[in-house]
C-alpha atoms as a PDB file:
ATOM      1  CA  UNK A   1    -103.007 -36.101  -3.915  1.00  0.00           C
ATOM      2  CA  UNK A   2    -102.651 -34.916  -7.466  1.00  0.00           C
ATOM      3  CA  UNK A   3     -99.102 -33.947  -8.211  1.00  0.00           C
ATOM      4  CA  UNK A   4    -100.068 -32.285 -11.826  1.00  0.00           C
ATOM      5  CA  UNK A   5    -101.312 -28.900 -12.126  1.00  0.00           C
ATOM      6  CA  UNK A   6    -100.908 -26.031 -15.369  1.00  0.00           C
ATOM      7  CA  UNK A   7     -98.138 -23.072 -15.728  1.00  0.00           C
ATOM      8  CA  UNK A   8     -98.402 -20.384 -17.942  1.00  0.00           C
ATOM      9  CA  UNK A   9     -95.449 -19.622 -19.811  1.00  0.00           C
ATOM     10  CA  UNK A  10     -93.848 -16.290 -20.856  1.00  0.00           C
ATOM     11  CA  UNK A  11     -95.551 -16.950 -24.610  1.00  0.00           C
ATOM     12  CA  UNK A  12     -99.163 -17.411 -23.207  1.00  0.00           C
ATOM     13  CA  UNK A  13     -99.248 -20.801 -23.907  1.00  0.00           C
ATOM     14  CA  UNK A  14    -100.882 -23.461 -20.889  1.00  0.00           C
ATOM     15  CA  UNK A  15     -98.155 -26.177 -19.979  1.00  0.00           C
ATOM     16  CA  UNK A  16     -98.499 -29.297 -17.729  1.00  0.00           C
ATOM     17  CA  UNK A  17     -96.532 -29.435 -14.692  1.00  0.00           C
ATOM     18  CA  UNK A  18     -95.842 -32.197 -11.852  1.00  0.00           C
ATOM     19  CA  UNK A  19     -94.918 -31.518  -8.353  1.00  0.00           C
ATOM     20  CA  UNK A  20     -90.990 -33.487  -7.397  1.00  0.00           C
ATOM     21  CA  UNK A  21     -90.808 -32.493  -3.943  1.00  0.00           C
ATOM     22  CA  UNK A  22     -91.887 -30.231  -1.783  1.00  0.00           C
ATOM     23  CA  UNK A  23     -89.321 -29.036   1.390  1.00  0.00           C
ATOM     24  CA  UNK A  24     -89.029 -26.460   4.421  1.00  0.00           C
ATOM     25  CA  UNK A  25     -85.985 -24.164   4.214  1.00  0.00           C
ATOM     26  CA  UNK A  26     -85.680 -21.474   7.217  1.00  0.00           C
ATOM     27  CA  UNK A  27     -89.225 -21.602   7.478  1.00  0.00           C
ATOM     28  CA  UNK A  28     -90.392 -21.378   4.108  1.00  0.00           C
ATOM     29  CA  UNK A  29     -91.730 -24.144   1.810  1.00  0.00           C
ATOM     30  CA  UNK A  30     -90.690 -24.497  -1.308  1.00  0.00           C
ATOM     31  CA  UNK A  31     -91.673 -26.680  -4.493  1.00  0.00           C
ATOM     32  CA  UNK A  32     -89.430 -28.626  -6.689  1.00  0.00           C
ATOM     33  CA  UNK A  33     -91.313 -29.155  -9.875  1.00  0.00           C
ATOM     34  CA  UNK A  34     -91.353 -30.105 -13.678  1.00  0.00           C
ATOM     35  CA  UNK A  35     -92.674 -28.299 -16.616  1.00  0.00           C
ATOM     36  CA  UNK A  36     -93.058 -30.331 -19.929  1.00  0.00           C
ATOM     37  CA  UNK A  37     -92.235 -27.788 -22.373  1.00  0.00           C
ATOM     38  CA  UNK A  38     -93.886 -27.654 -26.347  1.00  0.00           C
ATOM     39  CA  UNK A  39     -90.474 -28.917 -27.479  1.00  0.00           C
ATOM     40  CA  UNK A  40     -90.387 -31.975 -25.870  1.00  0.00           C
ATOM     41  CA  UNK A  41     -87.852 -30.773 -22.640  1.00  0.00           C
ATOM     42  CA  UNK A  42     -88.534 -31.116 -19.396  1.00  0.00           C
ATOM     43  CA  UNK A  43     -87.233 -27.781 -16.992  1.00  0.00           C
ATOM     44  CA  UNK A  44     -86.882 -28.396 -13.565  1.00  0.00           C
ATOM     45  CA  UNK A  45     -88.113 -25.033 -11.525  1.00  0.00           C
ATOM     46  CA  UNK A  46     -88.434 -24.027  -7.317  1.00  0.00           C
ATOM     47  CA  UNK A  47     -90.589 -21.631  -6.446  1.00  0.00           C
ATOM     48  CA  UNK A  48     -91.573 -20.297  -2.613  1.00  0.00           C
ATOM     49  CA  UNK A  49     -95.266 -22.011  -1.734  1.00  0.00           C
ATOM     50  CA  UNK A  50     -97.624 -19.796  -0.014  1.00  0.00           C
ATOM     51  CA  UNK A  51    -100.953 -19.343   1.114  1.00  0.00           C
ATOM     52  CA  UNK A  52    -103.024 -16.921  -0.653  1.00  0.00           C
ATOM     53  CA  UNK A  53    -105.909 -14.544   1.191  1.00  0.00           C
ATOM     54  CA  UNK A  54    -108.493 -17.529   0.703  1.00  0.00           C
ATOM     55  CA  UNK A  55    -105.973 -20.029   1.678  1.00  0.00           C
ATOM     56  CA  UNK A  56    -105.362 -21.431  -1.318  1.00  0.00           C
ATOM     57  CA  UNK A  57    -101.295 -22.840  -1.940  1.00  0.00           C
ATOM     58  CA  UNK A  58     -99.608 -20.553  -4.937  1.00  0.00           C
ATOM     59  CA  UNK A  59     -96.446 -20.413  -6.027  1.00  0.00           C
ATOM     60  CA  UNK A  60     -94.067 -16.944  -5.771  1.00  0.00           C
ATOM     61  CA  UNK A  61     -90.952 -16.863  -8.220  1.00  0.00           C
ATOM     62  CA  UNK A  62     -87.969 -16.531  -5.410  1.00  0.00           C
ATOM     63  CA  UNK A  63     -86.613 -12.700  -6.621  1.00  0.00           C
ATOM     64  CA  UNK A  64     -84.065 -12.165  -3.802  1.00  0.00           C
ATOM     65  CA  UNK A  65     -80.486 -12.883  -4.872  1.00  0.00           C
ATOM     66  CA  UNK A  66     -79.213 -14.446  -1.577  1.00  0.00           C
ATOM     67  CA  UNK A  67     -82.716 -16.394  -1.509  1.00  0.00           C
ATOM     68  CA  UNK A  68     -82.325 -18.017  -4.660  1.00  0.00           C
ATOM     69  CA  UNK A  69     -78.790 -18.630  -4.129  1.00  0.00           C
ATOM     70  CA  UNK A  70     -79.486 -20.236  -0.908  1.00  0.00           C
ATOM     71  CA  UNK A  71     -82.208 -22.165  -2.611  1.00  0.00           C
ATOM     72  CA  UNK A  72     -80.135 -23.179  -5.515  1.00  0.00           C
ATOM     73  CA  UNK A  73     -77.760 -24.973  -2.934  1.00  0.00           C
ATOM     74  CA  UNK A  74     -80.290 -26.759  -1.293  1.00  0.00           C
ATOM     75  CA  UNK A  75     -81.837 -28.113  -4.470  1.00  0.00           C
ATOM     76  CA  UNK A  76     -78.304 -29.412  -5.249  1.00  0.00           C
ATOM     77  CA  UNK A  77     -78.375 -31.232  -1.828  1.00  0.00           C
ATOM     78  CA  UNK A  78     -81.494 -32.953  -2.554  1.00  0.00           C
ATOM     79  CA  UNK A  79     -80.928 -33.921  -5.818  1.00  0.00           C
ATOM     80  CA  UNK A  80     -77.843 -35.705  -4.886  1.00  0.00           C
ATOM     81  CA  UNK A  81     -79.658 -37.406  -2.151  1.00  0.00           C
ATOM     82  CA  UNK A  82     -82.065 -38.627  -4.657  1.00  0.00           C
ATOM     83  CA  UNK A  83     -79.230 -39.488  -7.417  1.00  0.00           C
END
């Protein structure tokens, strides 16, 4: 399974990013990932995974306030299981 794929940033510019986990939350799936940024940081993003029309996995930015904050809590969880 290859756990690298490319992001586009805000600035156009194609970035490498790795998948960290990948976990079900009231149904949905979500990814955990890294994005190695051009100045040498790493940000750690979630997004919602879905299937697209041809049934291909994308990733949805999670827009809903009580989603994300929901989200944001259980990415704390697991990173202090993996701490």
């Amino acid at each position: 399974m290859n756990n690298k794929f490319k992001v586009i940033n805000e600035n156009n510019n194609e970035l490498e990013a790795e998948i960290i986990t990948v976990f079900n939350y009231k149904d949905k799936e979500y990814v955990i990932y890294s994005i190695n940024n051009d100045n040498d940081k790493v940000d750690i993003c979630v997004s919602r995974l879905e299937k697209d029309e041809k049934g291909y996995s994308i990733l949805k930015d999670i827009i809903d306030s009580k989603e994300k904050e929901e989200i944001d809590n259980a990415v704390k969880e697991i990173i202090d299981q993996i701490k």
